[in-house]
C-alpha atoms as a PDB file:
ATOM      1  CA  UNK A   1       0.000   0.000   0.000  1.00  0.00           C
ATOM      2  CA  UNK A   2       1.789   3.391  -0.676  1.00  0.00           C
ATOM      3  CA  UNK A   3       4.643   1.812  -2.048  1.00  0.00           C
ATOM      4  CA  UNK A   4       3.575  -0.075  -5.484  1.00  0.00           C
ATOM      5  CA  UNK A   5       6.599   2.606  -7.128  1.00  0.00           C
ATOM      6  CA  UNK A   6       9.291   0.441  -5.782  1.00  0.00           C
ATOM      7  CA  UNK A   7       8.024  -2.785  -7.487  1.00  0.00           C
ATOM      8  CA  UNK A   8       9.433  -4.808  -4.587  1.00  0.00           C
ATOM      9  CA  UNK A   9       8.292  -8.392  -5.048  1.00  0.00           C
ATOM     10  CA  UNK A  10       5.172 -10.196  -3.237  1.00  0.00           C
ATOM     11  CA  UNK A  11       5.329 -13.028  -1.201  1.00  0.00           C
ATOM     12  CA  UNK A  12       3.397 -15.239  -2.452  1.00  0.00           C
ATOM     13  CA  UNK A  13       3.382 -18.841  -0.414  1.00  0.00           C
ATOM     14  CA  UNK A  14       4.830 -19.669   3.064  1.00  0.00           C
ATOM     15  CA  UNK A  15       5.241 -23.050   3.993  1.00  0.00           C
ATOM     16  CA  UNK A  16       6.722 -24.112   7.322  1.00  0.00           C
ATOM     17  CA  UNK A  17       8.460 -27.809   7.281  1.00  0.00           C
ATOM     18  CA  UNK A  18       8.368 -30.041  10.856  1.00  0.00           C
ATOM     19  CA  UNK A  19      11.088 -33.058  10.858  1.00  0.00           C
ATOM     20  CA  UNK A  20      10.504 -35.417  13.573  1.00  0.00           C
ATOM     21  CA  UNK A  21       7.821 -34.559  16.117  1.00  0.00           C
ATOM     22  CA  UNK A  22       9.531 -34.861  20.209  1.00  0.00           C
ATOM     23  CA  UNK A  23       6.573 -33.648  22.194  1.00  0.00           C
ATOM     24  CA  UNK A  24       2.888 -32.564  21.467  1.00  0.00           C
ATOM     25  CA  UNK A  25       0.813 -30.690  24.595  1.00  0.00           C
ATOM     26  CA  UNK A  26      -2.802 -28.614  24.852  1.00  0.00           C
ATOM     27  CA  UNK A  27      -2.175 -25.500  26.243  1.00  0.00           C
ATOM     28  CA  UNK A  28      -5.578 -23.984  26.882  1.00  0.00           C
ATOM     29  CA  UNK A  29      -7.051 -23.692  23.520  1.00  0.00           C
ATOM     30  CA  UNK A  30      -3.898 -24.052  21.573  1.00  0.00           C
ATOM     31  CA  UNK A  31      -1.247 -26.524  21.181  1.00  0.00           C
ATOM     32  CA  UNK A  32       2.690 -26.839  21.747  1.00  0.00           C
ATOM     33  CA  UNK A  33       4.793 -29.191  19.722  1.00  0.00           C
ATOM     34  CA  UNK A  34       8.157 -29.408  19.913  1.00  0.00           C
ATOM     35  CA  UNK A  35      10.091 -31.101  16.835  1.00  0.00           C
ATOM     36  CA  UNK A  36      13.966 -31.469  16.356  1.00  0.00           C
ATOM     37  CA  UNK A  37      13.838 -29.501  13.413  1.00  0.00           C
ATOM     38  CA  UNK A  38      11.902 -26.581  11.934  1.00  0.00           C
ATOM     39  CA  UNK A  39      12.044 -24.236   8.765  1.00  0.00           C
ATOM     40  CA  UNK A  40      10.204 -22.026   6.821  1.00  0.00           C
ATOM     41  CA  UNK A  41      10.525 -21.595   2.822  1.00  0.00           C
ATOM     42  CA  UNK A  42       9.034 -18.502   1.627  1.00  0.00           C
ATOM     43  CA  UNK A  43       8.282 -17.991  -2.027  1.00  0.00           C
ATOM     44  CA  UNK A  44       8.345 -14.745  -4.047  1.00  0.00           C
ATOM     45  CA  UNK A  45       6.633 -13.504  -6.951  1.00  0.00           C
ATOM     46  CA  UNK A  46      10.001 -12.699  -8.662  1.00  0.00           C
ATOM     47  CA  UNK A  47      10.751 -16.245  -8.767  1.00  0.00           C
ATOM     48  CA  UNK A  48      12.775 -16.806  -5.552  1.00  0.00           C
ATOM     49  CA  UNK A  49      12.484 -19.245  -2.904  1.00  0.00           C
ATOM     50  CA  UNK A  50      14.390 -18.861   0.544  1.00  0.00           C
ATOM     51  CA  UNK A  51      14.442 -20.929   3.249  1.00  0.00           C
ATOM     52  CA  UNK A  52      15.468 -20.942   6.820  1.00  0.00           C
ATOM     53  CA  UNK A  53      15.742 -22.822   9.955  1.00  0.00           C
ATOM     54  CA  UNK A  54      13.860 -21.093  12.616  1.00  0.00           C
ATOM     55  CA  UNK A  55      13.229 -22.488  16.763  1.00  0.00           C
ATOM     56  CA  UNK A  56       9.306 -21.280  16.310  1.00  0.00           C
ATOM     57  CA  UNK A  57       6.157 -21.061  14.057  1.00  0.00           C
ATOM     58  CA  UNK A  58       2.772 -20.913  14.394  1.00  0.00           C
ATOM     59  CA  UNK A  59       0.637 -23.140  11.959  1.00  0.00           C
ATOM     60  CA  UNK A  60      -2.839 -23.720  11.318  1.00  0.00           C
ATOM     61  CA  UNK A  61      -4.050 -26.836  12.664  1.00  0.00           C
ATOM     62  CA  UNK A  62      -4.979 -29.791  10.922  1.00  0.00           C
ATOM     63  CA  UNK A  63      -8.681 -30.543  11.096  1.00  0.00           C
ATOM     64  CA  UNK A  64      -9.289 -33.988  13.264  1.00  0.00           C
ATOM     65  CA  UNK A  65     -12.934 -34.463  12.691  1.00  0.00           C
ATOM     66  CA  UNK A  66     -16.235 -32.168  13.457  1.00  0.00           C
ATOM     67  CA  UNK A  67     -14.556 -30.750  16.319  1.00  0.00           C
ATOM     68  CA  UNK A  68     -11.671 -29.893  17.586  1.00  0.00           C
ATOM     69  CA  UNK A  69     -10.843 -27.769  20.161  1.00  0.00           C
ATOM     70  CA  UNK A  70      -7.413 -25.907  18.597  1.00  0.00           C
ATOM     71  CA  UNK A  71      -7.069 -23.596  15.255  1.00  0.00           C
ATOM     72  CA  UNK A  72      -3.472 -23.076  15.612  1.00  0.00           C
ATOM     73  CA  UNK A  73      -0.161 -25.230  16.881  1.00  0.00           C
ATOM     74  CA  UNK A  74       2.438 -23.205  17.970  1.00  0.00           C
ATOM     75  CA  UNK A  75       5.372 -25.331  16.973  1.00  0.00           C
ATOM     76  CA  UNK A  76       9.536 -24.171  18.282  1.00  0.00           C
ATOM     77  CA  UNK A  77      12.241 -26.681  18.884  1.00  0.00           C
ATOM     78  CA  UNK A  78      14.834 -27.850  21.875  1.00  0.00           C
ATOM     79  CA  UNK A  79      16.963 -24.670  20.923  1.00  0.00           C
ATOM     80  CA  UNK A  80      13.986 -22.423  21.465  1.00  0.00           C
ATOM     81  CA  UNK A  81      14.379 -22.560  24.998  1.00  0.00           C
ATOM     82  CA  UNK A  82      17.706 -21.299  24.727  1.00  0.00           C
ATOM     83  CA  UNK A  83      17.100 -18.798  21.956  1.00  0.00           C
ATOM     84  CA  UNK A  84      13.271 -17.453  23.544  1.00  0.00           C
ATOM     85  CA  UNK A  85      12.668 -15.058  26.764  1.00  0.00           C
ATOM     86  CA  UNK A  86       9.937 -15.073  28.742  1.00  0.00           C
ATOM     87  CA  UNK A  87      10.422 -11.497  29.731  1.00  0.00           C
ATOM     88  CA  UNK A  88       7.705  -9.139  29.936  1.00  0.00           C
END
């Protein structure tokens, strides 16, 4: 918005890729998983594709019937403990 002079490209797809899944827990109305590994490859409308390895993500989560109780799963790895504060 405001800026369409710059022709800077669009993302245009974000996928975020779990390796092997460690620990899974409901947390209120939401749920934590912990994998080993976590990325996220973004895709551009100039062609490019970049990935990275990141310790958290939030996803959407995947439907498990008529009803479920969670619409998102917050997903970080070991190293997010180390990398994340819980300062406020």
């Amino acid at each position: 918005m405001g800026y369409r002079w710059t022709k800077l490209p669009k993302v245009t797809k974000v996928e975020v890729k779990t390796r092997k899944e460690l620990l899974r827990q409901g947390i209120l109305s939401e749920e934590l998983a912990c994998f080993d590994e976590l990325s996220i490859t973004v895709h551009t409308s100039d062609g490019k594709v970049i990935t990275s390895d990141v310790c958290m993500a939030v996803i959407e989560a995947k439907k498990k019937g008529k009803y479920q109780w969670c619409d998102k799963v917050v997903c970080v790895t070991k190293e997010a403990r180390d990398t994340l504060g819980s300062d406020i």
